[in-house]
PDB file of N, CA and C in Angstrom:
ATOM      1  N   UNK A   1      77.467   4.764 -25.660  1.00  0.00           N
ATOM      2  CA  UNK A   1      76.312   5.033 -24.856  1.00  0.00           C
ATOM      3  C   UNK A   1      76.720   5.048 -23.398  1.00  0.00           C
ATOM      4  N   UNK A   2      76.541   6.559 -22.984  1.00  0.00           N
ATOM      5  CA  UNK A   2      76.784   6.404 -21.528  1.00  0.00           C
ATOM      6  C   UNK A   2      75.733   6.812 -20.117  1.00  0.00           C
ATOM      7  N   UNK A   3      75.533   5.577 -19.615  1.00  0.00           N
ATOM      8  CA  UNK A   3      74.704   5.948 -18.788  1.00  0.00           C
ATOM      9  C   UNK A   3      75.066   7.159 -17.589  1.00  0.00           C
ATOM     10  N   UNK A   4      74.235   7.886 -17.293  1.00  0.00           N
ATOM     11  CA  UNK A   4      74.742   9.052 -16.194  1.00  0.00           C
ATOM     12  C   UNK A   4      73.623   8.938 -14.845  1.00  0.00           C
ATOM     13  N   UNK A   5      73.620   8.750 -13.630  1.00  0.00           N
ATOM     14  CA  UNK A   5      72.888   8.937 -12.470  1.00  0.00           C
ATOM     15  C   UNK A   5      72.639  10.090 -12.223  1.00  0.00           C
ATOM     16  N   UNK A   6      71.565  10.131 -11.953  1.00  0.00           N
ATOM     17  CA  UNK A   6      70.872  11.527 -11.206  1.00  0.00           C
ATOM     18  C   UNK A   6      69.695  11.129 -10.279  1.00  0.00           C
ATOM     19  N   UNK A   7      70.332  12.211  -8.899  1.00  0.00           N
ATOM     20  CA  UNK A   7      69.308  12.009  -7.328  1.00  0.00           C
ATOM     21  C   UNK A   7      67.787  12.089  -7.945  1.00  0.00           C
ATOM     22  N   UNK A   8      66.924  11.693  -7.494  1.00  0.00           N
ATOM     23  CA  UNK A   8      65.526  11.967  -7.343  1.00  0.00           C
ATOM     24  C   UNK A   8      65.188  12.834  -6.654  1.00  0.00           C
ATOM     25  N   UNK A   9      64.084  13.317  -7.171  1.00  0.00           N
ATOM     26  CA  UNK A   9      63.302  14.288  -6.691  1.00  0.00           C
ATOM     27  C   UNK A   9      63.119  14.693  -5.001  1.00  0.00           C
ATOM     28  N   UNK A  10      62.951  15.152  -4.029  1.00  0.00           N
ATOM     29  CA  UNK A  10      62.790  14.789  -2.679  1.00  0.00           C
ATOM     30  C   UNK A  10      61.257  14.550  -2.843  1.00  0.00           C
ATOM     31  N   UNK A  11      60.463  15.048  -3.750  1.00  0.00           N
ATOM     32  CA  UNK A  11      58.950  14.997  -3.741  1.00  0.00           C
ATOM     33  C   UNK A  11      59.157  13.921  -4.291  1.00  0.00           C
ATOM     34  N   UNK A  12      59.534  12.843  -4.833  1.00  0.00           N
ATOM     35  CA  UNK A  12      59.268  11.852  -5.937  1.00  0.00           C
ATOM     36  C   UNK A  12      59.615  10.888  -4.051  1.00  0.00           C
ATOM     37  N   UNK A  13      60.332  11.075  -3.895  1.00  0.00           N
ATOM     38  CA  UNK A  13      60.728  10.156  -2.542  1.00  0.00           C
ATOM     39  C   UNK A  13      59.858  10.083  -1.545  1.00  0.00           C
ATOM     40  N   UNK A  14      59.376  11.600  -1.389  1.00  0.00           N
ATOM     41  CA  UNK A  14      58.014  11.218   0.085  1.00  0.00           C
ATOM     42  C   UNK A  14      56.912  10.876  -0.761  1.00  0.00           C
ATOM     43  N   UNK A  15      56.555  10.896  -1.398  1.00  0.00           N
ATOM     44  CA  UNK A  15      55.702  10.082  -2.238  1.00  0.00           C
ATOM     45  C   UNK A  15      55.942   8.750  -2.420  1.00  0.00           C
ATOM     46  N   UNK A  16      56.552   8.210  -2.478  1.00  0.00           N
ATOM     47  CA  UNK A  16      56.875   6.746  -2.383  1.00  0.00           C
ATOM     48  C   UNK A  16      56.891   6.300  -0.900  1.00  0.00           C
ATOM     49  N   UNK A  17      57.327   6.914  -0.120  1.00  0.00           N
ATOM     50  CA  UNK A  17      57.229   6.702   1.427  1.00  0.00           C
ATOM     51  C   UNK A  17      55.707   6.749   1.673  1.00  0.00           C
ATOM     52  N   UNK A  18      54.706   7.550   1.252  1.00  0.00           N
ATOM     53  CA  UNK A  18      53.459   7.464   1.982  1.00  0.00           C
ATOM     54  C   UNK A  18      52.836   6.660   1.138  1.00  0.00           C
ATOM     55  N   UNK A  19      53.395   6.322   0.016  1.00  0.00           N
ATOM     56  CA  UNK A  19      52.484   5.090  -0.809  1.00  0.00           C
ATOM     57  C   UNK A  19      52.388   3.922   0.057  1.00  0.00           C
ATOM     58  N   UNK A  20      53.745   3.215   0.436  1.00  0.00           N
ATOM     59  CA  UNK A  20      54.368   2.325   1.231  1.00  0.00           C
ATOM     60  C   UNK A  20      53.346   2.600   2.782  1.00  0.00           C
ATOM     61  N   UNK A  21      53.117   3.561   2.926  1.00  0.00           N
ATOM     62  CA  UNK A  21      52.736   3.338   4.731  1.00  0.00           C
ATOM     63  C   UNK A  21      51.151   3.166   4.265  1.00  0.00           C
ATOM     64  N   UNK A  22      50.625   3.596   3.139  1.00  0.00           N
ATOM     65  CA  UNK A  22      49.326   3.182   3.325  1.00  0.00           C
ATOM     66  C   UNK A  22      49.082   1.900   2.495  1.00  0.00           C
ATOM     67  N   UNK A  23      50.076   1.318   1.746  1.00  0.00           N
ATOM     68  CA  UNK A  23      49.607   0.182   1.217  1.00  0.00           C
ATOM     69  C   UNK A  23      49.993  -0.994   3.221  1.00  0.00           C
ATOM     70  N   UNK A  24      50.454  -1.097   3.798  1.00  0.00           N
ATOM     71  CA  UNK A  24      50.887  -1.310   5.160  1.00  0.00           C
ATOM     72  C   UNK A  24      49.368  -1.167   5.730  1.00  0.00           C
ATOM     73  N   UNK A  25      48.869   0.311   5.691  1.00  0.00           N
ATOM     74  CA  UNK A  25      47.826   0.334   5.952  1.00  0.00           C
ATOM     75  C   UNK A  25      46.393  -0.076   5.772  1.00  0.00           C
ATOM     76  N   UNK A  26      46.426  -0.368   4.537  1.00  0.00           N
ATOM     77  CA  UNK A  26      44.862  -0.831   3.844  1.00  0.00           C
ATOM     78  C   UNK A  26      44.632  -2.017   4.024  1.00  0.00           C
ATOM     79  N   UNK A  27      45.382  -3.301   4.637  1.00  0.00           N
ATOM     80  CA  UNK A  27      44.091  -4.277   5.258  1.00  0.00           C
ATOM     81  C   UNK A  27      43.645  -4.215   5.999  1.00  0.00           C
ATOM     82  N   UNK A  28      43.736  -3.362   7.398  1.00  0.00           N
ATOM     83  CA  UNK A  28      43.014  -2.864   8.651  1.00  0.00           C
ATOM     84  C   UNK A  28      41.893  -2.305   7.901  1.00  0.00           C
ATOM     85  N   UNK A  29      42.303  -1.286   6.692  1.00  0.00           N
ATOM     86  CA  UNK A  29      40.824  -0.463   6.353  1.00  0.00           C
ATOM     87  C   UNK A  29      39.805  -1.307   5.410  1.00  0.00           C
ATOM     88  N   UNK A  30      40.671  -2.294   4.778  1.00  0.00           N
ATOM     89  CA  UNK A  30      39.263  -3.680   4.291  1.00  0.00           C
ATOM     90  C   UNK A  30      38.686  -4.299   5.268  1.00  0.00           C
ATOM     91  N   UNK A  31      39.537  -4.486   6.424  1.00  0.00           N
ATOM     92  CA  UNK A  31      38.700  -5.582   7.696  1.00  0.00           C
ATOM     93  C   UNK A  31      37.794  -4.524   8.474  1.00  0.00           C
ATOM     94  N   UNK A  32      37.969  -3.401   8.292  1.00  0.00           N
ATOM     95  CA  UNK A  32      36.443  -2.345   8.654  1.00  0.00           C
ATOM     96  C   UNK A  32      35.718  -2.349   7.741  1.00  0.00           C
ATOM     97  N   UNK A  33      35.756  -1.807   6.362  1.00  0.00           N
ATOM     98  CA  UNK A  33      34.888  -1.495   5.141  1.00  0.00           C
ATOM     99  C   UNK A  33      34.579  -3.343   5.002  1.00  0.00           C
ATOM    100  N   UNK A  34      34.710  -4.252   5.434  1.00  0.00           N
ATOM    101  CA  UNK A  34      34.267  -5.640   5.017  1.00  0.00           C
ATOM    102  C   UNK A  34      32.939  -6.029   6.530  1.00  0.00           C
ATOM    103  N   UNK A  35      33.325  -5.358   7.114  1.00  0.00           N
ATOM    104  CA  UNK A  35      32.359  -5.705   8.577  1.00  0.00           C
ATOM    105  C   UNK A  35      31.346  -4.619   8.045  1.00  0.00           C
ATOM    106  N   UNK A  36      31.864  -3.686   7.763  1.00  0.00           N
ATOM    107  CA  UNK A  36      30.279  -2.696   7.409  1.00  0.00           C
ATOM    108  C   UNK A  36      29.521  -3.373   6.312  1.00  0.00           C
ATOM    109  N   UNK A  37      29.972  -4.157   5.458  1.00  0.00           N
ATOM    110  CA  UNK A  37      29.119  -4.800   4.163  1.00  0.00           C
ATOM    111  C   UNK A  37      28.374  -6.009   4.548  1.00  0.00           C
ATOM    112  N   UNK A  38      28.707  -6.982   5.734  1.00  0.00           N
ATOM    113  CA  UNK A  38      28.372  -8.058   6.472  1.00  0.00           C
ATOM    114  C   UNK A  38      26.372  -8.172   6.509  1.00  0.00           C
ATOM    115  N   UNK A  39      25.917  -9.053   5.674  1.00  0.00           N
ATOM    116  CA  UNK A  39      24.625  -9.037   5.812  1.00  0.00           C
ATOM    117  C   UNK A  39      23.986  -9.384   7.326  1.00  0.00           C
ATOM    118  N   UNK A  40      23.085  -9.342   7.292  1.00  0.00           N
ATOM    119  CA  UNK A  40      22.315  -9.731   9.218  1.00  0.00           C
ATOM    120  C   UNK A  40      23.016 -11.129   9.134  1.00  0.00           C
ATOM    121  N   UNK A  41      22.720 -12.075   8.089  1.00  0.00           N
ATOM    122  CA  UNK A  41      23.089 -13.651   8.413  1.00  0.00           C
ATOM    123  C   UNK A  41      24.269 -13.584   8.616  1.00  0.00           C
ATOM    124  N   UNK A  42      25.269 -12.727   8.169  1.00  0.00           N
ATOM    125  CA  UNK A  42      26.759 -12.824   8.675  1.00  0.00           C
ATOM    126  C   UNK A  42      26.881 -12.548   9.765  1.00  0.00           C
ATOM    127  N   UNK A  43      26.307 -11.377  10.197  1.00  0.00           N
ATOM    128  CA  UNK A  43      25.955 -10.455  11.447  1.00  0.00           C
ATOM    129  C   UNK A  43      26.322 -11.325  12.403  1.00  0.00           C
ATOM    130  N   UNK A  44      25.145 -12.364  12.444  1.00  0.00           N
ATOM    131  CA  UNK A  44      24.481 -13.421  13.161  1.00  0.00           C
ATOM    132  C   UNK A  44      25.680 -14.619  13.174  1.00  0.00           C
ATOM    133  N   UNK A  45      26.028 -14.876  12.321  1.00  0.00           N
ATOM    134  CA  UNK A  45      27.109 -15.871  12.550  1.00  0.00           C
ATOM    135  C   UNK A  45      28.531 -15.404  13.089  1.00  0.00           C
ATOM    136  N   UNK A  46      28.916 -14.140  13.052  1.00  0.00           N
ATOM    137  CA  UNK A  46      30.220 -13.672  13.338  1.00  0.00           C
ATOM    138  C   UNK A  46      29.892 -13.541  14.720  1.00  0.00           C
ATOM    139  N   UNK A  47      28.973 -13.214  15.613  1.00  0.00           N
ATOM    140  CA  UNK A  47      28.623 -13.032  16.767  1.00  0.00           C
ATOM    141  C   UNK A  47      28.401 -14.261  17.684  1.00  0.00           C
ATOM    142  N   UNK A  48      27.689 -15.461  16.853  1.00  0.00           N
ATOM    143  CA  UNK A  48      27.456 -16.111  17.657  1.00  0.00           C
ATOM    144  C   UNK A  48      29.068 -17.269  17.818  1.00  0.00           C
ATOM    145  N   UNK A  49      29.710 -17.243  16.962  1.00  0.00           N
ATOM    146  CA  UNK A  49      31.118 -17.739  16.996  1.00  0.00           C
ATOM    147  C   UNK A  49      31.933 -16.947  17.673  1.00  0.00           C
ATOM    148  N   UNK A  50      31.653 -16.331  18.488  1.00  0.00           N
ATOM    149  CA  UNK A  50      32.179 -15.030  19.668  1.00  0.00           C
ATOM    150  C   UNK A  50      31.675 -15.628  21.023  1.00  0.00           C
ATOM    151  N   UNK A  51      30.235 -16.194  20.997  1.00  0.00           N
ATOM    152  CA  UNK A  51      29.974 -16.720  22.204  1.00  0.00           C
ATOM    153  C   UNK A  51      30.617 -18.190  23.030  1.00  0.00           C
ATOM    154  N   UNK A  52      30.635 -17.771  24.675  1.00  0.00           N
ATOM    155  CA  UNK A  52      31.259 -18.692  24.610  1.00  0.00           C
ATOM    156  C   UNK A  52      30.255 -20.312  24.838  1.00  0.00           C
ATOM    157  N   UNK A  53      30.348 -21.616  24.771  1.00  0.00           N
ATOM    158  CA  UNK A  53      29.248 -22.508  25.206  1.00  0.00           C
ATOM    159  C   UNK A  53      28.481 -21.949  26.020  1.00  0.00           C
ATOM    160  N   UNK A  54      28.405 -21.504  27.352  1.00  0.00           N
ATOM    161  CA  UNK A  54      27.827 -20.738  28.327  1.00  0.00           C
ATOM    162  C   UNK A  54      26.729 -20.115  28.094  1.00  0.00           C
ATOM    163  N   UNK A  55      27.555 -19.096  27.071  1.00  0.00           N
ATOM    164  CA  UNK A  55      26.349 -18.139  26.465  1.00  0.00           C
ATOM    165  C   UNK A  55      25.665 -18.357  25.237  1.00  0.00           C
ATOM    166  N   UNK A  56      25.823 -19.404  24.647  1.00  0.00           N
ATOM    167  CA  UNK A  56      25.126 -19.917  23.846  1.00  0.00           C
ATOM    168  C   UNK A  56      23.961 -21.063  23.850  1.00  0.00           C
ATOM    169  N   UNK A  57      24.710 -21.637  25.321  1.00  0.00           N
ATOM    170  CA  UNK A  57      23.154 -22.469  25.680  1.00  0.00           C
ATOM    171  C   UNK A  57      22.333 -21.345  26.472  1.00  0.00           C
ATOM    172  N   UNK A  58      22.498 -20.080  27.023  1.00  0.00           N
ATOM    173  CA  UNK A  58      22.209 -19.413  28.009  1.00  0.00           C
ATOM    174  C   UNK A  58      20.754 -18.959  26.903  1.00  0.00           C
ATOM    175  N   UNK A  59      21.044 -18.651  25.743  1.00  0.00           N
ATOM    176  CA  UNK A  59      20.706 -18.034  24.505  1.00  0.00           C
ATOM    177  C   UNK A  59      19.571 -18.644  24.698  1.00  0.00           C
ATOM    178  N   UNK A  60      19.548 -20.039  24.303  1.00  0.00           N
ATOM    179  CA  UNK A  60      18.091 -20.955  23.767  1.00  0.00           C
ATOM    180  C   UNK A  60      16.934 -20.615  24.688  1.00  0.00           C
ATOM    181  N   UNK A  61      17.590 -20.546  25.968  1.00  0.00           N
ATOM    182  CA  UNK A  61      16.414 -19.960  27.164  1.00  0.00           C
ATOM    183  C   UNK A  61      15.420 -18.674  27.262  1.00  0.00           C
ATOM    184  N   UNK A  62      14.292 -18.349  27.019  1.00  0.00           N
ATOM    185  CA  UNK A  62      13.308 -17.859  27.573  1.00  0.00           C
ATOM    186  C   UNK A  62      12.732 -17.994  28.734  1.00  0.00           C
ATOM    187  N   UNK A  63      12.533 -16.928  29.332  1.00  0.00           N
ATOM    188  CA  UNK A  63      12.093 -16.896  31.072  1.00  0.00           C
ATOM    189  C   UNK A  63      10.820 -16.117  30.818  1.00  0.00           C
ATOM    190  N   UNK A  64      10.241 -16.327  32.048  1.00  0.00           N
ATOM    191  CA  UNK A  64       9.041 -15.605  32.241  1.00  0.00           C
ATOM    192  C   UNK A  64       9.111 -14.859  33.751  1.00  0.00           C
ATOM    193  N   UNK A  65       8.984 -13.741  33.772  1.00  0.00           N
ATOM    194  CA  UNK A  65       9.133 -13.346  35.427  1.00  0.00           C
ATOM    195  C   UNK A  65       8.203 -12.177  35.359  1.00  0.00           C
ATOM    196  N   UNK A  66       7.232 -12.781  36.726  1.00  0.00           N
ATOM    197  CA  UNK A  66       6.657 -12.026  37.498  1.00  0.00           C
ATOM    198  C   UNK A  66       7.030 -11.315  38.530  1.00  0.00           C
ATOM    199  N   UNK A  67       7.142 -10.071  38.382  1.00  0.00           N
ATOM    200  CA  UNK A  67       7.401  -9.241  39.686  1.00  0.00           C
ATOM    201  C   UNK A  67       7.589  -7.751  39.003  1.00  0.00           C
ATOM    202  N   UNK A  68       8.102  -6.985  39.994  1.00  0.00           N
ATOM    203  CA  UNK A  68       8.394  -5.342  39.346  1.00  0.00           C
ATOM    204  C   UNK A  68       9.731  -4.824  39.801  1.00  0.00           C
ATOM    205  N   UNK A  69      10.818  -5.637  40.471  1.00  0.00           N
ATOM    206  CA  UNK A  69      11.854  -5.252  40.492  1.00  0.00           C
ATOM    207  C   UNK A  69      12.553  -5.887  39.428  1.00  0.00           C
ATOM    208  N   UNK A  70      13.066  -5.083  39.214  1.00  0.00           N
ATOM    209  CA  UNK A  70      14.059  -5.272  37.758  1.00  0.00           C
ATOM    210  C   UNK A  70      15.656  -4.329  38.038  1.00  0.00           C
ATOM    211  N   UNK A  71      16.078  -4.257  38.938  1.00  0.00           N
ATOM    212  CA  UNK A  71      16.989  -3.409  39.621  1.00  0.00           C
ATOM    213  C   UNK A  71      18.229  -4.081  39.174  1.00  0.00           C
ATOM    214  N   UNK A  72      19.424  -3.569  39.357  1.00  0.00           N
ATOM    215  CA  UNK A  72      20.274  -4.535  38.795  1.00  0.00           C
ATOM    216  C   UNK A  72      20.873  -5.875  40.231  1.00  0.00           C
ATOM    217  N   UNK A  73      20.050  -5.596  41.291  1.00  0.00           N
ATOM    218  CA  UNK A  73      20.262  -6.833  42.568  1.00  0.00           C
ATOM    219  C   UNK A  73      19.195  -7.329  42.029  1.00  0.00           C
ATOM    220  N   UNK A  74      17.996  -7.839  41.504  1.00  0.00           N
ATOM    221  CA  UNK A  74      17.174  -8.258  41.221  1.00  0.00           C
ATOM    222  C   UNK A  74      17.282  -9.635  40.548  1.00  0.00           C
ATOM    223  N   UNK A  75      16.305 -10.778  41.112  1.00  0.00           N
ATOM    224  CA  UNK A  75      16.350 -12.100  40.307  1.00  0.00           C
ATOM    225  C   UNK A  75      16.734 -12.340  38.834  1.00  0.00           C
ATOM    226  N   UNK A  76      16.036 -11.334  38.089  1.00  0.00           N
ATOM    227  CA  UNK A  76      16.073 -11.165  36.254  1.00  0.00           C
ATOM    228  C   UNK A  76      17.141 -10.834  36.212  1.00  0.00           C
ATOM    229  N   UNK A  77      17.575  -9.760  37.137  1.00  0.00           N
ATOM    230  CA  UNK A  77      19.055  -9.359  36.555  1.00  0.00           C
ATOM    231  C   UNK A  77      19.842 -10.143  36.469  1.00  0.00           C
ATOM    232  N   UNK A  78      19.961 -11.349  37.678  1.00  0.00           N
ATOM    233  CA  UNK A  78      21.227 -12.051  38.251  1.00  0.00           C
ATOM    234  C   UNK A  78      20.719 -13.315  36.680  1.00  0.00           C
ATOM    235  N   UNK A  79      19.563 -13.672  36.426  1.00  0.00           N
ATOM    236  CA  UNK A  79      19.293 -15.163  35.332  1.00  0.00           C
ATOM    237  C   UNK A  79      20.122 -14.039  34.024  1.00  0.00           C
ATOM    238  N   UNK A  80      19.877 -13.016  33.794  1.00  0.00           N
ATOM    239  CA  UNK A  80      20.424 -12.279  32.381  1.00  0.00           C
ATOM    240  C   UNK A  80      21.935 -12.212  32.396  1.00  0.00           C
ATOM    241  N   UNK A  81      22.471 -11.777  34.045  1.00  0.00           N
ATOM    242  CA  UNK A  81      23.811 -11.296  33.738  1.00  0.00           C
ATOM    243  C   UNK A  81      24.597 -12.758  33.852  1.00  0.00           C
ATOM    244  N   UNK A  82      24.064 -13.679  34.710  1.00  0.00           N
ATOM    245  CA  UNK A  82      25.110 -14.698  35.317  1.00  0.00           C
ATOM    246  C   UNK A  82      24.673 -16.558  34.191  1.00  0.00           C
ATOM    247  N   UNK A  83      23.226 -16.434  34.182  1.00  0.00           N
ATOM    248  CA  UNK A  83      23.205 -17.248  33.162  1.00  0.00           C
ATOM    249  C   UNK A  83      22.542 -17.089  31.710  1.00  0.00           C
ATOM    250  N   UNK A  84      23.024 -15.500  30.987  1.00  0.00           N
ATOM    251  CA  UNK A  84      23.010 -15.101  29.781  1.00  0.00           C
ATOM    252  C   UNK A  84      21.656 -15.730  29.052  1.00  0.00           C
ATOM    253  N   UNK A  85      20.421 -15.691  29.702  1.00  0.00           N
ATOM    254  CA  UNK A  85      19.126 -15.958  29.243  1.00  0.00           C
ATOM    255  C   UNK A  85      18.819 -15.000  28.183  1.00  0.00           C
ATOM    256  N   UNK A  86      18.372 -15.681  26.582  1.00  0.00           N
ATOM    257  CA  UNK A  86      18.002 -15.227  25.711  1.00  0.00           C
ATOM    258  C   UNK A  86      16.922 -14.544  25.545  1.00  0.00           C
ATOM    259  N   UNK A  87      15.636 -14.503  26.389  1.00  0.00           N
ATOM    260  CA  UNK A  87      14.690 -13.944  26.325  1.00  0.00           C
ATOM    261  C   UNK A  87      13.985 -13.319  27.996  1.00  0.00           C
ATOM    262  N   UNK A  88      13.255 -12.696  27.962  1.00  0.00           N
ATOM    263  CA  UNK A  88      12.340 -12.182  29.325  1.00  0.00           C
ATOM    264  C   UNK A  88      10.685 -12.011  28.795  1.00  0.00           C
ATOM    265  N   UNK A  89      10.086 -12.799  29.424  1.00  0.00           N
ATOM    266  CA  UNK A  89       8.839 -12.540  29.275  1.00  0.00           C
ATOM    267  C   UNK A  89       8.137 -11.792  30.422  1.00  0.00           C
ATOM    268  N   UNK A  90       7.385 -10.391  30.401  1.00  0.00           N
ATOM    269  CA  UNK A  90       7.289  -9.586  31.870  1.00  0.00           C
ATOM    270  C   UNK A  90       5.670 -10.064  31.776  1.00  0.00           C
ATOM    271  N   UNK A  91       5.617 -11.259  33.321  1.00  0.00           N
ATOM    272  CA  UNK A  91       3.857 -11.518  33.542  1.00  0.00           C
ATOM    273  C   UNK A  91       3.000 -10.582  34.355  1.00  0.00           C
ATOM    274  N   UNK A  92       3.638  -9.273  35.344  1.00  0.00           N
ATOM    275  CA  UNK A  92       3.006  -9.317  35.702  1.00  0.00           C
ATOM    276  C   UNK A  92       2.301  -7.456  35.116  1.00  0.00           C
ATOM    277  N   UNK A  93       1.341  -7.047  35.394  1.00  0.00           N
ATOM    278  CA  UNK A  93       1.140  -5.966  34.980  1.00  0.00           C
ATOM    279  C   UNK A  93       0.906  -4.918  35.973  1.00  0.00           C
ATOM    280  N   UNK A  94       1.744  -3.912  35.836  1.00  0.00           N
ATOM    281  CA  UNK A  94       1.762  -2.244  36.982  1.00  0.00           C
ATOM    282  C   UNK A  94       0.395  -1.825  36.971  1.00  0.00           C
ATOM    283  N   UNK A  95       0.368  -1.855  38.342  1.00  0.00           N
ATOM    284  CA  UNK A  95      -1.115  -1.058  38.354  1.00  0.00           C
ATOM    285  C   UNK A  95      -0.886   0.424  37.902  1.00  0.00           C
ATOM    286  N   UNK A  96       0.215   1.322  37.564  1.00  0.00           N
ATOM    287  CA  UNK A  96       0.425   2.267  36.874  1.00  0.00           C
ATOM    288  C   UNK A  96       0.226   2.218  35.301  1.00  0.00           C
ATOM    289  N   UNK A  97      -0.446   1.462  34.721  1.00  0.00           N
ATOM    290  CA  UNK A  97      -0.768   0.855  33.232  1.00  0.00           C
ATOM    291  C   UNK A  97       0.939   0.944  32.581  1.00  0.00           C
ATOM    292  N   UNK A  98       0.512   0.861  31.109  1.00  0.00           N
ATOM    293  CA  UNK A  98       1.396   0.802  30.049  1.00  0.00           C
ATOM    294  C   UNK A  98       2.643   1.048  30.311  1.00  0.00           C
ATOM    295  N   UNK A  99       2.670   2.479  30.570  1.00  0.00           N
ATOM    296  CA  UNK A  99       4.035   3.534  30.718  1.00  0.00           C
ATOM    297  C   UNK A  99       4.740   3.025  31.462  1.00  0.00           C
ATOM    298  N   UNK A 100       4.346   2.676  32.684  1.00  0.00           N
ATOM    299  CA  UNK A 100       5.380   2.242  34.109  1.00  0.00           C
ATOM    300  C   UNK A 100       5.676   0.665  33.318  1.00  0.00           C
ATOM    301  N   UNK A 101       4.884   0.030  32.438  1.00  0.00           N
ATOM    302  CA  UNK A 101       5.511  -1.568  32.354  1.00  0.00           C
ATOM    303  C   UNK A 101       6.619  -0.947  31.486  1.00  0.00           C
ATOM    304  N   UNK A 102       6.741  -0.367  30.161  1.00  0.00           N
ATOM    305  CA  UNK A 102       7.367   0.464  29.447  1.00  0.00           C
ATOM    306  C   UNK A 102       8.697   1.079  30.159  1.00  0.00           C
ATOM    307  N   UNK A 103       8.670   1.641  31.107  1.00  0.00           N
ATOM    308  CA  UNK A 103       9.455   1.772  31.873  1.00  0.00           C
ATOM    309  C   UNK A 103      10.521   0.912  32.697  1.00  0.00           C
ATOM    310  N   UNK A 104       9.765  -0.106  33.284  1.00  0.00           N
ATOM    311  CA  UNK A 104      10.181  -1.290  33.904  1.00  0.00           C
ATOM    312  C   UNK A 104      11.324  -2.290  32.685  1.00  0.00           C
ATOM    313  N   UNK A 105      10.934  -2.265  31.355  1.00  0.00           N
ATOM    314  CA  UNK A 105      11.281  -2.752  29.998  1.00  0.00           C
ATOM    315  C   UNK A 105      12.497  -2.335  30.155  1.00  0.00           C
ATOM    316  N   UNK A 106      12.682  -0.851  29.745  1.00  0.00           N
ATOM    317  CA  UNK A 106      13.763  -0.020  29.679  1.00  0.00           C
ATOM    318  C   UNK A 106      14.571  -0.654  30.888  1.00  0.00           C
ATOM    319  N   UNK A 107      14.216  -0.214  31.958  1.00  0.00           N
ATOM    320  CA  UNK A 107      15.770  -0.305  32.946  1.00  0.00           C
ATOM    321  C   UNK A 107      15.891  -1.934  32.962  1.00  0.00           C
ATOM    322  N   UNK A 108      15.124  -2.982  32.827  1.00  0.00           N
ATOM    323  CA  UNK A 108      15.587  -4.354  32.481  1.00  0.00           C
ATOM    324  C   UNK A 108      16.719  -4.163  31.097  1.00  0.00           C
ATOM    325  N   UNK A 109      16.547  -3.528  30.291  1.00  0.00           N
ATOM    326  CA  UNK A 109      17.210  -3.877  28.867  1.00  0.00           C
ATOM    327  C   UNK A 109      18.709  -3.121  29.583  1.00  0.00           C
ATOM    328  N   UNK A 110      18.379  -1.962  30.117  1.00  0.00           N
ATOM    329  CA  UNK A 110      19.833  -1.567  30.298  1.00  0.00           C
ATOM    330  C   UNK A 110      20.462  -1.664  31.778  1.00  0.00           C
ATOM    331  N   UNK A 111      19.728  -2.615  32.397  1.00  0.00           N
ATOM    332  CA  UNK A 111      20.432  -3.133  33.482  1.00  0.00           C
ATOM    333  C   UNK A 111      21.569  -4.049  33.365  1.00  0.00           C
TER     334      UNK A 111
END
């Protein structure tokens, strides 16, 4: 009985090469496809273990502010950006009704 060697395929070889780069590859693509499956309560816990003390006592806080500047130099802005306040309560009301408070909402959220 005699054994004899013979080269492989060149297709049998890059095939084994791209098996290899994506098995390399596929725990990056579970640690995405595992964050997309994440229920809200995970949501909620993976985020708040991201915050730092700061912004986690900043969190517990609700404010109430009266006024109509909401600019990003503005009092609300500086309690949201500098001490990460969890909530805004808006007291006072636009004599332009609904729309303009509606408005005022908006550029607070994306100030």
């Amino acid at each position: 009985m005699s054994f004899s060697y013979r080269p492989l395929h060149p297709l049998f070889n890059a095939l084994v090469a791209i098996s290899l780069v994506l098995m390399w590859l596929a725990p990056s693509w579970q640690t995405q496809a595992r964050a997309a499956v994440l229920t809200p309560r995970e949501q909620a816990i993976e985020l708040l273990e991201r915050l730092t003390p700061e912004e986690r006592v900043g969190q517990l806080f609700l404010v109430t502010f009266n006024g109509t500047d909401v600019g990003p130099e503005s009092q609300i802005a500086a309690l949201i950006d500098n001490h990460h306040v969890g909530g805004v309560i808006l007291l006072s009301w636009p004599r332009a009704g609904f729309r303009s408070m509606v408005a005022r909402k908006r550029r607070l959220r994306d100030a």
